[in-house]
C-alpha atoms as a PDB file:
ATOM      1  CA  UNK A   1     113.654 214.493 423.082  1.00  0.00           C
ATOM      2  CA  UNK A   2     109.884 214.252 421.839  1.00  0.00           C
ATOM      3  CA  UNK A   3     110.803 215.085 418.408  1.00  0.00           C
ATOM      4  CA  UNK A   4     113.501 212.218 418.170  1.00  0.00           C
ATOM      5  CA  UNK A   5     111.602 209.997 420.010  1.00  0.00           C
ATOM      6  CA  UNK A   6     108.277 210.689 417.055  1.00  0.00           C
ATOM      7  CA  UNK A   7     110.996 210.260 414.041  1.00  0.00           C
ATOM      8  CA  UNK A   8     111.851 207.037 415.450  1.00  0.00           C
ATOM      9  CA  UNK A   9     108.315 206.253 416.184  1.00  0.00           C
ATOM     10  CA  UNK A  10     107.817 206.541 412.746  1.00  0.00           C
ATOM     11  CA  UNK A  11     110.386 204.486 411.943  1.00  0.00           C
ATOM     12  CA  UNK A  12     108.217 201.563 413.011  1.00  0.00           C
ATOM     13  CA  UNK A  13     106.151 202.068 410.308  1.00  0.00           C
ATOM     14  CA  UNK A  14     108.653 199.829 408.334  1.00  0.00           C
ATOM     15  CA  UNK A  15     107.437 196.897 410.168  1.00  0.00           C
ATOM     16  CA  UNK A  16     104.040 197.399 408.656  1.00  0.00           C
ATOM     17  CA  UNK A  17     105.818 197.798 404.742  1.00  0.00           C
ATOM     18  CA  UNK A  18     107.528 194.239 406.220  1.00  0.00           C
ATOM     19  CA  UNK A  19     104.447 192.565 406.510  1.00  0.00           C
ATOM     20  CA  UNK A  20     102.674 194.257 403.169  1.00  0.00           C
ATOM     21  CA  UNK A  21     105.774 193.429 401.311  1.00  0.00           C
ATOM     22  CA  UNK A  22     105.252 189.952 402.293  1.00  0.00           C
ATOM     23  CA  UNK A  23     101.479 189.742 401.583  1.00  0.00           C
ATOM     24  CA  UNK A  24     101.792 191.262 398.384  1.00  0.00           C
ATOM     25  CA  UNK A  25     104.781 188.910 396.714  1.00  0.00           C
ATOM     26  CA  UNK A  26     102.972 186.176 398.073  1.00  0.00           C
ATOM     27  CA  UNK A  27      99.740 187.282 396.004  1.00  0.00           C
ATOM     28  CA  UNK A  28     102.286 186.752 393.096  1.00  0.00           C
ATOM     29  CA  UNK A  29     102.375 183.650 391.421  1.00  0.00           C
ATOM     30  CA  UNK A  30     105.530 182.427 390.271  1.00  0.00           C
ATOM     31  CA  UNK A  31     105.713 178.601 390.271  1.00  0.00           C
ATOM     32  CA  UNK A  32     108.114 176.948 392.863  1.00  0.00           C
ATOM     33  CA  UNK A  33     111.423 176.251 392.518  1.00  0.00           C
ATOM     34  CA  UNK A  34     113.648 173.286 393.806  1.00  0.00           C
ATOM     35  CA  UNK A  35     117.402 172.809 393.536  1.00  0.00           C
ATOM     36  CA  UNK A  36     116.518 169.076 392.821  1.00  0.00           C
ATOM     37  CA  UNK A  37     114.320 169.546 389.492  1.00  0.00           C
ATOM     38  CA  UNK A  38     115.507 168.409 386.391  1.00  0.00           C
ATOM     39  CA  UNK A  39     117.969 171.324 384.601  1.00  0.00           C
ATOM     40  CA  UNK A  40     115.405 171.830 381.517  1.00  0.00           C
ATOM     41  CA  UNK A  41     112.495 171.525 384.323  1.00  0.00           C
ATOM     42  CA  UNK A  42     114.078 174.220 386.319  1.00  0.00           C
ATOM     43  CA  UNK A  43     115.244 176.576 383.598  1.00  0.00           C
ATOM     44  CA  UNK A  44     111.946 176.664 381.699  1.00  0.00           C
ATOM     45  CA  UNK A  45     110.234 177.320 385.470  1.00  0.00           C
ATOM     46  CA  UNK A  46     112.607 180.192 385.337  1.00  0.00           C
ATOM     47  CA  UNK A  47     112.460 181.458 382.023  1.00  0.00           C
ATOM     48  CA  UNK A  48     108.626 181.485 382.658  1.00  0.00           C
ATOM     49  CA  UNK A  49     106.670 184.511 384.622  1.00  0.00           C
ATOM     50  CA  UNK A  50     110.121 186.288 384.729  1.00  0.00           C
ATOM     51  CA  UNK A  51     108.021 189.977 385.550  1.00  0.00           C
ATOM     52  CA  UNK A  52     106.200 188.978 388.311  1.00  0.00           C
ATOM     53  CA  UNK A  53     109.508 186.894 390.025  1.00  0.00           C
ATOM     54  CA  UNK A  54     111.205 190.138 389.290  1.00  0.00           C
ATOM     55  CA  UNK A  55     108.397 192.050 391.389  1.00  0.00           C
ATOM     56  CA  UNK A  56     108.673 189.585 393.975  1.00  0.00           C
ATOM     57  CA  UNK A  57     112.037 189.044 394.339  1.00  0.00           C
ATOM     58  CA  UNK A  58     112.171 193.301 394.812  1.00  0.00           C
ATOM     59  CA  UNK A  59     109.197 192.473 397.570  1.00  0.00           C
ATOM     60  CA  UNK A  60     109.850 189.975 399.337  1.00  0.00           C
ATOM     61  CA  UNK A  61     113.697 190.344 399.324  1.00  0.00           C
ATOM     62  CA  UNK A  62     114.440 194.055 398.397  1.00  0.00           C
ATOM     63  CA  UNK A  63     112.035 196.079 400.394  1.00  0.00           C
ATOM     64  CA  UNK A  64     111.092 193.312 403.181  1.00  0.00           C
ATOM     65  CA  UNK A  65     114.943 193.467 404.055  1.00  0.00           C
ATOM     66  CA  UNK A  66     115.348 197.307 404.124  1.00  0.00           C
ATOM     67  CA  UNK A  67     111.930 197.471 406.075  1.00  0.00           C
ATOM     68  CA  UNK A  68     113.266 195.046 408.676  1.00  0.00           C
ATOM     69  CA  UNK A  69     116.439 196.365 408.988  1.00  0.00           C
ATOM     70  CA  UNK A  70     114.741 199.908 409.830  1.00  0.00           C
ATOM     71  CA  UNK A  71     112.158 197.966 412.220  1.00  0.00           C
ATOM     72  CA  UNK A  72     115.248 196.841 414.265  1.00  0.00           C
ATOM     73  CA  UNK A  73     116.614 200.762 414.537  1.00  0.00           C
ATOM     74  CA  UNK A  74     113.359 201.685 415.463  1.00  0.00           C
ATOM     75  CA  UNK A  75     113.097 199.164 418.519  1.00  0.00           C
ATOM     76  CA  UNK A  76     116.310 199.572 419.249  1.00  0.00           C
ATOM     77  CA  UNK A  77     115.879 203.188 419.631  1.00  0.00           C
ATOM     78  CA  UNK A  78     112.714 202.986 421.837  1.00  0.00           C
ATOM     79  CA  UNK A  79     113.329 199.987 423.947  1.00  0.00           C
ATOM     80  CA  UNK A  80     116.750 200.970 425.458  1.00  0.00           C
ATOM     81  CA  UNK A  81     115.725 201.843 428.379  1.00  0.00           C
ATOM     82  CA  UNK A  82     119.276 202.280 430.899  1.00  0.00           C
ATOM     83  CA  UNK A  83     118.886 197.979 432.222  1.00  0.00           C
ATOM     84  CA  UNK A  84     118.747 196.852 428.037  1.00  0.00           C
ATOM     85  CA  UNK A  85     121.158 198.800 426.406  1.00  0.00           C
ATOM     86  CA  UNK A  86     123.130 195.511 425.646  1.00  0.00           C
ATOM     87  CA  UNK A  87     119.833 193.277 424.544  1.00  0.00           C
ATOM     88  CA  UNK A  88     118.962 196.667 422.435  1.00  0.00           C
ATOM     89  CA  UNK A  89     122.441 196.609 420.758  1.00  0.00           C
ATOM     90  CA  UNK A  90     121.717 192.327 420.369  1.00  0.00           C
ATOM     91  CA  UNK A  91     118.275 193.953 418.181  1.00  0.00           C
ATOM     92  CA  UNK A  92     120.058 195.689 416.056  1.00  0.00           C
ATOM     93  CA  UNK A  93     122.690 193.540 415.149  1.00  0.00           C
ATOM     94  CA  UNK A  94     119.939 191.017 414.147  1.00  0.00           C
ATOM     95  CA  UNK A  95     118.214 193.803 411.978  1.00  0.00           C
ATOM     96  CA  UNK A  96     121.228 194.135 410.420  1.00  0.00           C
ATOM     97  CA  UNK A  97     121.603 191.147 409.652  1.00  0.00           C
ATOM     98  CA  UNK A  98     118.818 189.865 408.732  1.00  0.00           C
ATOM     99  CA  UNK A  99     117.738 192.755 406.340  1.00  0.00           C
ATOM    100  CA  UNK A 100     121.778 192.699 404.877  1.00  0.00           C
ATOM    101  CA  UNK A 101     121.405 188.719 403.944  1.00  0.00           C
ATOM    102  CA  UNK A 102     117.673 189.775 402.309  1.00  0.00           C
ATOM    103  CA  UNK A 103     119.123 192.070 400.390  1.00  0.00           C
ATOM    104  CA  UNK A 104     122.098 189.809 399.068  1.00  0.00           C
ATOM    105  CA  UNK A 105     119.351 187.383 398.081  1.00  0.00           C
ATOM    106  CA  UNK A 106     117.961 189.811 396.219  1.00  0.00           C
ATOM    107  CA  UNK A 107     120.838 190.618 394.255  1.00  0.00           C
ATOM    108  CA  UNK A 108     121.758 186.787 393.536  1.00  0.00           C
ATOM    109  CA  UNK A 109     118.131 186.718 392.327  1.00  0.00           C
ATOM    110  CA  UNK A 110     119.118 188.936 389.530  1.00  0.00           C
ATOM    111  CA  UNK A 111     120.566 186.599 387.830  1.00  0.00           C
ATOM    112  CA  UNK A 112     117.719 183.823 388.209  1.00  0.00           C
ATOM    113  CA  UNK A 113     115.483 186.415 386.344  1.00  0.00           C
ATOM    114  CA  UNK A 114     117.439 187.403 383.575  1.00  0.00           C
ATOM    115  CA  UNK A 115     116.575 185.927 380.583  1.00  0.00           C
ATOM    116  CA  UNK A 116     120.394 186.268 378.937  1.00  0.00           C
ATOM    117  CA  UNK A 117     122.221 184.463 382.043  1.00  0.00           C
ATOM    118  CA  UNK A 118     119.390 181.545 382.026  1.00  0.00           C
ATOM    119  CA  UNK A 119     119.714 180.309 378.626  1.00  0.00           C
ATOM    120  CA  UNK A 120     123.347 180.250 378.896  1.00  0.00           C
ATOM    121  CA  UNK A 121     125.069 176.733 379.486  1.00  0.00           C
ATOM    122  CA  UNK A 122     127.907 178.608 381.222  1.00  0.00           C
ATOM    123  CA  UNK A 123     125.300 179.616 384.508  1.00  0.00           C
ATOM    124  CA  UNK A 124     124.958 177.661 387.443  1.00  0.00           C
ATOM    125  CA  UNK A 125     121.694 178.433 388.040  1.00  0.00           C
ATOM    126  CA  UNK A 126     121.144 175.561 389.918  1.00  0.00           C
ATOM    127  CA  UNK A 127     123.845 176.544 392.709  1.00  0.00           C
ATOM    128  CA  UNK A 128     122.760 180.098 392.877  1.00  0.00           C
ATOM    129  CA  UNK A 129     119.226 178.575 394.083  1.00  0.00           C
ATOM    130  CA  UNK A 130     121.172 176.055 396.563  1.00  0.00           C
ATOM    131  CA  UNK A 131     122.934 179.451 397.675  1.00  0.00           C
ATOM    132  CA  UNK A 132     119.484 181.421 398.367  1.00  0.00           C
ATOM    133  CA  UNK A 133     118.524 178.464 400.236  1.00  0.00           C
ATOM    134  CA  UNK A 134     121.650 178.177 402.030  1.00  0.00           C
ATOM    135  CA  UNK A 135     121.655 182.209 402.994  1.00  0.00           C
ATOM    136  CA  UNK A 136     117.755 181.282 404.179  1.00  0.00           C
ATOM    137  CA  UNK A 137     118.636 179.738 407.290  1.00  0.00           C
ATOM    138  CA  UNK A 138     121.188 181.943 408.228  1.00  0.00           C
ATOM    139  CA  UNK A 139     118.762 184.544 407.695  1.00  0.00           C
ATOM    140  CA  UNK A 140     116.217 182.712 410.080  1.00  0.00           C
ATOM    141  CA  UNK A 141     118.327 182.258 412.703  1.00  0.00           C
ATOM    142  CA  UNK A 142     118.681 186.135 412.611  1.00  0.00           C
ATOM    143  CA  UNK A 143     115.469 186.585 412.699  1.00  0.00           C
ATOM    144  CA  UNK A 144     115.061 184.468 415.673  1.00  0.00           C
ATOM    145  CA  UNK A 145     117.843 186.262 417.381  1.00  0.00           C
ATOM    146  CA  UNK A 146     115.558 188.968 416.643  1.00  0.00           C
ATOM    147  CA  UNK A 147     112.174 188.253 417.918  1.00  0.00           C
ATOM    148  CA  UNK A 148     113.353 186.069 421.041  1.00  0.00           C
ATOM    149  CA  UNK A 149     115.547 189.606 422.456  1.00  0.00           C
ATOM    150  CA  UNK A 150     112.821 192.049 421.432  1.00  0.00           C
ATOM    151  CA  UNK A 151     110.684 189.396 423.371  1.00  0.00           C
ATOM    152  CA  UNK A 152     112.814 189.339 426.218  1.00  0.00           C
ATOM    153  CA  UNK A 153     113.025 193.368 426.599  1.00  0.00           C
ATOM    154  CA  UNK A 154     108.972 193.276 426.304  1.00  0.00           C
ATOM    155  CA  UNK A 155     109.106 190.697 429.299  1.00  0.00           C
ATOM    156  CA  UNK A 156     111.708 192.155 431.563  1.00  0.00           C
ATOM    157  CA  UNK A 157     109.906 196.234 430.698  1.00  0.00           C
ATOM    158  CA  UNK A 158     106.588 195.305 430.195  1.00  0.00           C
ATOM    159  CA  UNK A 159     107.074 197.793 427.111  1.00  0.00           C
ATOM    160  CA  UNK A 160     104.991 195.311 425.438  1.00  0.00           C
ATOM    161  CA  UNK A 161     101.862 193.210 425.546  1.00  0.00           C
ATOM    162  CA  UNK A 162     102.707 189.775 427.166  1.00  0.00           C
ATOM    163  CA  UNK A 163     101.031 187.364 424.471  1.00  0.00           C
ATOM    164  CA  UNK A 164     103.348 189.589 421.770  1.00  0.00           C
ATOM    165  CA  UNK A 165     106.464 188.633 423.643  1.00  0.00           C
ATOM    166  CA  UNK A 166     105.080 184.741 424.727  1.00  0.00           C
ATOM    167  CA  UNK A 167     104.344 185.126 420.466  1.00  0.00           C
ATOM    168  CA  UNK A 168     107.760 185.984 419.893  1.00  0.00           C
ATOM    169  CA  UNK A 169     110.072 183.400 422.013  1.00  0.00           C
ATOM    170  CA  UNK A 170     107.804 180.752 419.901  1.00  0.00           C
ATOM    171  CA  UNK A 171     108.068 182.340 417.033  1.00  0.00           C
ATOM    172  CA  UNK A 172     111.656 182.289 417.442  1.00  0.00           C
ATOM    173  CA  UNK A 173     111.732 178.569 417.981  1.00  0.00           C
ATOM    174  CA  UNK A 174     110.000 177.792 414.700  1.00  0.00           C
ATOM    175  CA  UNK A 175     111.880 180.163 413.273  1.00  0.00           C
ATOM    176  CA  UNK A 176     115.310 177.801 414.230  1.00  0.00           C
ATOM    177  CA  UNK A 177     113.257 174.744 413.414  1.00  0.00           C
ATOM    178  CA  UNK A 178     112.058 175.855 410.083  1.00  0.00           C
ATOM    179  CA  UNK A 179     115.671 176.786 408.911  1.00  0.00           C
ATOM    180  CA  UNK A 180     116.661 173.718 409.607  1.00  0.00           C
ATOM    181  CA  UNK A 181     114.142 172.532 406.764  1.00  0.00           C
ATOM    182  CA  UNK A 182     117.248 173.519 404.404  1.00  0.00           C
ATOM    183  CA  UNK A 183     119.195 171.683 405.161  1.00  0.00           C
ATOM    184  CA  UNK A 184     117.719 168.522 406.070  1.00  0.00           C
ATOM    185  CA  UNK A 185     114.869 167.111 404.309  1.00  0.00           C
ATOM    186  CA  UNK A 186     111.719 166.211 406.801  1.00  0.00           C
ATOM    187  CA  UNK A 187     108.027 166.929 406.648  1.00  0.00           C
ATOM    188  CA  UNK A 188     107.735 168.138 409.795  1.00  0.00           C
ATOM    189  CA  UNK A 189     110.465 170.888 410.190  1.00  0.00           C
ATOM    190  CA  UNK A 190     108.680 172.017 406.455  1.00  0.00           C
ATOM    191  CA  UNK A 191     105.665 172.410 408.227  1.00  0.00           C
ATOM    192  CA  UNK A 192     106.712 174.214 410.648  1.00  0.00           C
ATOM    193  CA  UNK A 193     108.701 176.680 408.447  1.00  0.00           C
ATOM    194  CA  UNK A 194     105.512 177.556 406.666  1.00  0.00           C
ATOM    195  CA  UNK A 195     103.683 178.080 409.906  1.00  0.00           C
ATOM    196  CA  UNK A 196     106.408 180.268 410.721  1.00  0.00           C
ATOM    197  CA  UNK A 197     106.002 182.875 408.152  1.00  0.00           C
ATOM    198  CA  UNK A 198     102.328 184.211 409.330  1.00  0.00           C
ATOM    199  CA  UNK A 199     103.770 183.869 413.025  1.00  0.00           C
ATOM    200  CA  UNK A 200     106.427 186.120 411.866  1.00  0.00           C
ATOM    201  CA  UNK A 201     104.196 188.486 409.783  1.00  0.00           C
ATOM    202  CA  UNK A 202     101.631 188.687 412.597  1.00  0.00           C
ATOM    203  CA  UNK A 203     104.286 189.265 415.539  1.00  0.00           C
ATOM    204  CA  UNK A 204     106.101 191.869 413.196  1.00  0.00           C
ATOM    205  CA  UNK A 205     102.718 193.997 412.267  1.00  0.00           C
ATOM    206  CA  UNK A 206     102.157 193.203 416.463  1.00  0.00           C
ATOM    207  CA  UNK A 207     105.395 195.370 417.754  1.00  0.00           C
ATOM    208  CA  UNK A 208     104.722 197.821 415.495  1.00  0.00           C
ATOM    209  CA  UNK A 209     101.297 198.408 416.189  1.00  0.00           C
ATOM    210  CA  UNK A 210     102.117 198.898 419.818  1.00  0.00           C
ATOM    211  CA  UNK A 211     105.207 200.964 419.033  1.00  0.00           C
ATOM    212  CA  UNK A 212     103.046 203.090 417.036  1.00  0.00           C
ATOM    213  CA  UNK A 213      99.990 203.691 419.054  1.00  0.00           C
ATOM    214  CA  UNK A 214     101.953 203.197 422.748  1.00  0.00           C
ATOM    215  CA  UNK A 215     104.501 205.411 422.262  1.00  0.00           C
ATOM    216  CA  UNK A 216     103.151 208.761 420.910  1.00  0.00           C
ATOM    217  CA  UNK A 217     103.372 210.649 423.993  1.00  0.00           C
ATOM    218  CA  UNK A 218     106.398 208.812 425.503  1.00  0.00           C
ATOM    219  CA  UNK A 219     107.897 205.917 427.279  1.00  0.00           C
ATOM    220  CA  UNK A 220     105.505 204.222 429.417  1.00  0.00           C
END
């Protein structure tokens, strides 16, 4: 029981990669993109810094979605405690898919970076960004579905500190809010989607800190 319970301990680890995955592709410069650019304006912004958007794109998309998928098994492994079976099974399905939808952005983002594909007339480049933008908000509302029932287990079992899980039902707010931001175009619900990437980074790198240290020698 101790030995499982360490190897998925360490699986929380991955929420820590999440968050460095993050910090590091942001580092990265690599212009911004919009769907409503001009098509020689948006090809040339793709044609350009093509190495570092491939690095990012593997960041931000490839290993943050793999990293948050395993974050979910890990808290769904230690918080199912006999009353939260169900919510734990609700954590993992939002891992899932959240880190599954990452990782198809990644692969559309293949294209966007390959050199070949961009200068050809015949790619609809443009769509393929509408499309990542489009998969975005689905991907939010995972990750809201995410942080408000890891939340709500850290509230009902105490396995967590309450400002984490008062962070997290927030969090999950913006998170609905921001997506939203795709699909509709407003200043405000922009705002808030950019304030809701260091919420998420900071409530991420929060669970697994406590997972980490807190659960070493057991269930509290």
């Amino acid at each position: 029981m101790e030995t499982t319970m360490n190897k998925r301990n360490w699986l929380a680890v991955f929420g820590v990669v999440y968050v460095l995955a993050w910090l590091i592709g942001l580092v990265i410069t690599t212009g911004t993109l919009y769907p409503s650019m001009p098509d020689a304006d948006l090809r040339q912004a793709l044609l350009a810094n093509q190495t570092a958007r491939l690095i990012q794109v593997y960041l931000i998309d490839g290993v943050a979605g793999i990293s948050i998928l395993l974050f979910a098994v890990a808290v769904c492994g230690l918080f199912q405690t006999p009353g939260e079976k169900n919510l734990a099974r609700v954590v993992l399905s939002a891992g899932i898919a959240a880190g599954t939808m990452s990782l198809v952005q990644a692969s559309i983002q293949q294209t966007l970076v390959n050199s070949a594909l961009l200068t050809s007339a015949e790619t609809p480049f443009r769509t393929l960004l509408v499309l990542i933008n489009q998969i975005d908000t689905f991907k939010l509302m995972a990750l809201a579905l995410l942080s408000v029932s890891i939340s709500t287990i850290g509230l009902r079992t105490h396995l967590l500190p309450a400002w984490v899980n008062w962070h997290g039902i927030v969090l999950a707010i913006a998170l609905l809010l921001g997506g939203l931001s795709f699909a509709f175009t407003n200043t405000m619900l922009t705002a808030i989607l950019f304030t809701s990437l260091p919420m998420l980074l900071i409530w991420v790198g929060a669970v697994s800190t406590v997972m980490m240290n807190d659960f070493k020698h057991g269930m509290r």
